[in-house]
Protein backbone atom coordinates (compact mmCIF):
# COMPACT_ATOMS: atom_id res chain seq x y z
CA UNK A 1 159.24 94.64 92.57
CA UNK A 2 156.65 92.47 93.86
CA UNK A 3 156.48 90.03 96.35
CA UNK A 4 155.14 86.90 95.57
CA UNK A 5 154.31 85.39 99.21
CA UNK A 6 152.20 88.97 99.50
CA UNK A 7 149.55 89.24 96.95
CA UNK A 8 148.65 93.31 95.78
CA UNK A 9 145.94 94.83 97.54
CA UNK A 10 143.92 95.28 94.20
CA UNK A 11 143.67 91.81 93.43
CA UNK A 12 142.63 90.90 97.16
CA UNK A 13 139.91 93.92 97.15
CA UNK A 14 138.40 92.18 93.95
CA UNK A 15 138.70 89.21 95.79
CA UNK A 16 136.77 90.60 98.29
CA UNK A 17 134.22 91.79 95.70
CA UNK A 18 133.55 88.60 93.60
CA UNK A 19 132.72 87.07 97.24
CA UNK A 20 130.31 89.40 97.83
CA UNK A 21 128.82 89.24 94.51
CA UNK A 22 128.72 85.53 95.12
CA UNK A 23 126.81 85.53 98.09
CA UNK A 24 123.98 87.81 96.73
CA UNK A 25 123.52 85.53 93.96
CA UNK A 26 123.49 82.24 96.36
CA UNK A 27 120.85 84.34 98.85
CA UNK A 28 118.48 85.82 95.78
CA UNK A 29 118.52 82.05 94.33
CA UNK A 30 117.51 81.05 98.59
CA UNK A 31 114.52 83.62 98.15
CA UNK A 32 112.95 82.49 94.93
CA UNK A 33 113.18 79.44 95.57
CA UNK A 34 111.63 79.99 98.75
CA UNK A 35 108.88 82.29 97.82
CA UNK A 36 108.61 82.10 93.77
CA UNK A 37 108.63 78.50 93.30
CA UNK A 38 105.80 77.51 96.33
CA UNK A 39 103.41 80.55 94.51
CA UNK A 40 103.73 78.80 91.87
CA UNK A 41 102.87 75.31 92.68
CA UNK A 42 99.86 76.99 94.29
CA UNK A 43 98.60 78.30 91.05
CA UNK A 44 98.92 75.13 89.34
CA UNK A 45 96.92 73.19 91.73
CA UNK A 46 94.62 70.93 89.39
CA UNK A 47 90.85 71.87 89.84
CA UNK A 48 88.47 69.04 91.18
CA UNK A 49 84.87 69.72 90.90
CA UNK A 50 81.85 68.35 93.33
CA UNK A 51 78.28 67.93 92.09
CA UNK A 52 75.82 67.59 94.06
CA UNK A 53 73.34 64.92 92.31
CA UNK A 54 70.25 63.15 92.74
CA UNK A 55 71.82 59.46 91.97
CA UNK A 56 75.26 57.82 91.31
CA UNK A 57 75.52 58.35 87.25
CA UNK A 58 77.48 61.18 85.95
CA UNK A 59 74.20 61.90 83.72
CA UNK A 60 72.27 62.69 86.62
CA UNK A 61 70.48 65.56 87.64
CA UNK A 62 71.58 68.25 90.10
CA UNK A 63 70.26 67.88 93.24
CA UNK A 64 67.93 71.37 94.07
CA UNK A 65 69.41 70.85 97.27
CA UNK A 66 73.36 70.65 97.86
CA UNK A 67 72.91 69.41 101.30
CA UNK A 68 70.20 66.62 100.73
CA UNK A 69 72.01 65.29 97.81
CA UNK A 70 71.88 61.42 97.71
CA UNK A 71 75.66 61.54 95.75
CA UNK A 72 78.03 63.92 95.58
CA UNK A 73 79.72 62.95 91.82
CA UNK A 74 83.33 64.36 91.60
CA UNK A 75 85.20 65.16 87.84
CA UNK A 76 88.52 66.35 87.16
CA UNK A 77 89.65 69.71 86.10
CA UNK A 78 89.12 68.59 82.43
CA UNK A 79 85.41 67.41 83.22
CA UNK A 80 86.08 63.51 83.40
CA UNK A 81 83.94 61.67 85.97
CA UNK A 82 86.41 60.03 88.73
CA UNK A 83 83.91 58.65 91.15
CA UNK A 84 80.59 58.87 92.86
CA UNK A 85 80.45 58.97 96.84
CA UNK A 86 77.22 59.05 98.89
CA UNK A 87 76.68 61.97 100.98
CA UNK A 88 76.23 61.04 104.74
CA UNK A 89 74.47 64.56 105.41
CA UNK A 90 71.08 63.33 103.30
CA UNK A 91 69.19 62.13 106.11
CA UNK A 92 70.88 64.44 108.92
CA UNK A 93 68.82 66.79 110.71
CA UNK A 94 71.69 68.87 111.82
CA UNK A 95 75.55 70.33 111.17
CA UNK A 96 74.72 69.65 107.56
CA UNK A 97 77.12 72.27 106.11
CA UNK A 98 79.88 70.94 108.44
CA UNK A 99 79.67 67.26 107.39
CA UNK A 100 79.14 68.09 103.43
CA UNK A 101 82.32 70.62 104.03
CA UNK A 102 84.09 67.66 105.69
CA UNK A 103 83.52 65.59 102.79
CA UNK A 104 84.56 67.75 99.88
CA UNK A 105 87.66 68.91 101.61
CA UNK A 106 88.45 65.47 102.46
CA UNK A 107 88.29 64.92 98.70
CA UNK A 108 90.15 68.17 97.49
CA UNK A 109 87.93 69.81 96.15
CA UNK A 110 87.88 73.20 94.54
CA UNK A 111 84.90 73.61 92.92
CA UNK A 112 81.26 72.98 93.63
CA UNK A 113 78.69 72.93 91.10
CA UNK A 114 74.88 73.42 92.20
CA UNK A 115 71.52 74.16 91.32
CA UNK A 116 70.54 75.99 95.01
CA UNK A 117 72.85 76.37 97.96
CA UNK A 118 71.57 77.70 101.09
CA UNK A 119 73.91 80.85 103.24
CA UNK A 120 74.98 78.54 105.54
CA UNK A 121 76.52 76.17 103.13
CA UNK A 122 77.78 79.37 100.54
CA UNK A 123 79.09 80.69 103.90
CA UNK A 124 81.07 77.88 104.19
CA UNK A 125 82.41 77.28 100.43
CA UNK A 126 83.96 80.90 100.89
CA UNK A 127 85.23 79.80 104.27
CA UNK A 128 87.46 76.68 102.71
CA UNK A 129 88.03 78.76 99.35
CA UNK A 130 85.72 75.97 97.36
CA UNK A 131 84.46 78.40 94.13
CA UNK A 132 80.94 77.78 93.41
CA UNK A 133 79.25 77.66 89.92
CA UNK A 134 75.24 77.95 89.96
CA UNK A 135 73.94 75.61 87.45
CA UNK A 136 71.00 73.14 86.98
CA UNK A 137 70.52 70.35 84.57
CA UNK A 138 72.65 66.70 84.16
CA UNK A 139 75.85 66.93 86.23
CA UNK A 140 77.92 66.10 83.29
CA UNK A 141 76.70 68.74 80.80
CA UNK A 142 76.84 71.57 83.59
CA UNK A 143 81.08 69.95 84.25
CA UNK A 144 81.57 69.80 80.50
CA UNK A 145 80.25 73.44 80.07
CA UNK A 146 81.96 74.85 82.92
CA UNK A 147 85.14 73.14 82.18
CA UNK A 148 85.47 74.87 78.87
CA UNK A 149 84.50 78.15 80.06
């Protein structure tokens, strides 16, 4: 007969069991939520585009050179002008890669699109993982076109 104040050794082995079941599951959920939910929130990170440009309007023309730009115009990742911002490296004579990469990281940006970049400067797009598309033309068109490609 059994003894109720002692439980059967079967029942307290599954006991054991269904514990140890439990805390796999809690521990797997720990790691993808560590390391499966951040990867994705990477991926998803909304593209912001740069143009270097020759004046303020989102029709204007690429600058031929990124680092003498007199704006840098900035779109969102479905081509939609946000904003124009004057580029303090257009008159420098020196770090002009440094203080245009300042700027566009200050901004978030994740793409650059420009008629002619220099090493230096396509040295330093690789550097802070900023993608760059050549193109020439009206800022605008070159976003639109990019955008849907």
């Amino acid at each position: 007969m059994l003894n109720p104040a002692k439980p059967e050794k079967k029942s307290l082995v599954r006991l054991n069991m269904d514990n140890k079941n439990k805390i796999r599951l809690v521990f797997l959920s720990i790691i993808l939520f560590l390391f499966v939910i951040p990867v994705s929130g990477i991926s998803a990170q909304k593209r912001k585009i740069a143009v270097p440009a020759n004046s303020s309007e989102k029709d204007s023309l690429i600058s031929q050179e990124m680092g003498r730009a007199q704006y840098f115009l900035f779109f969102d990742d479905r081509g939609q002008f946000i904003s124009a911002l004057k580029n303090p490296a257009s008159s420098q004579t020196g770090g002009i890669s440094r203080t245009v990469i300042t700027l566009l990281t200050d901004n978030q940006i994740t793409t650059v699109i420009a008629d002619s970049v220099g090493t230096k400067m396509k040295k330093a797009l690789t550097d802070h993982n900023i993608e760059l598309i050549k193109k020439s033309g009206a800022a605008q068109k070159a976003v639109t076109v990019s955008v849907q490609h």
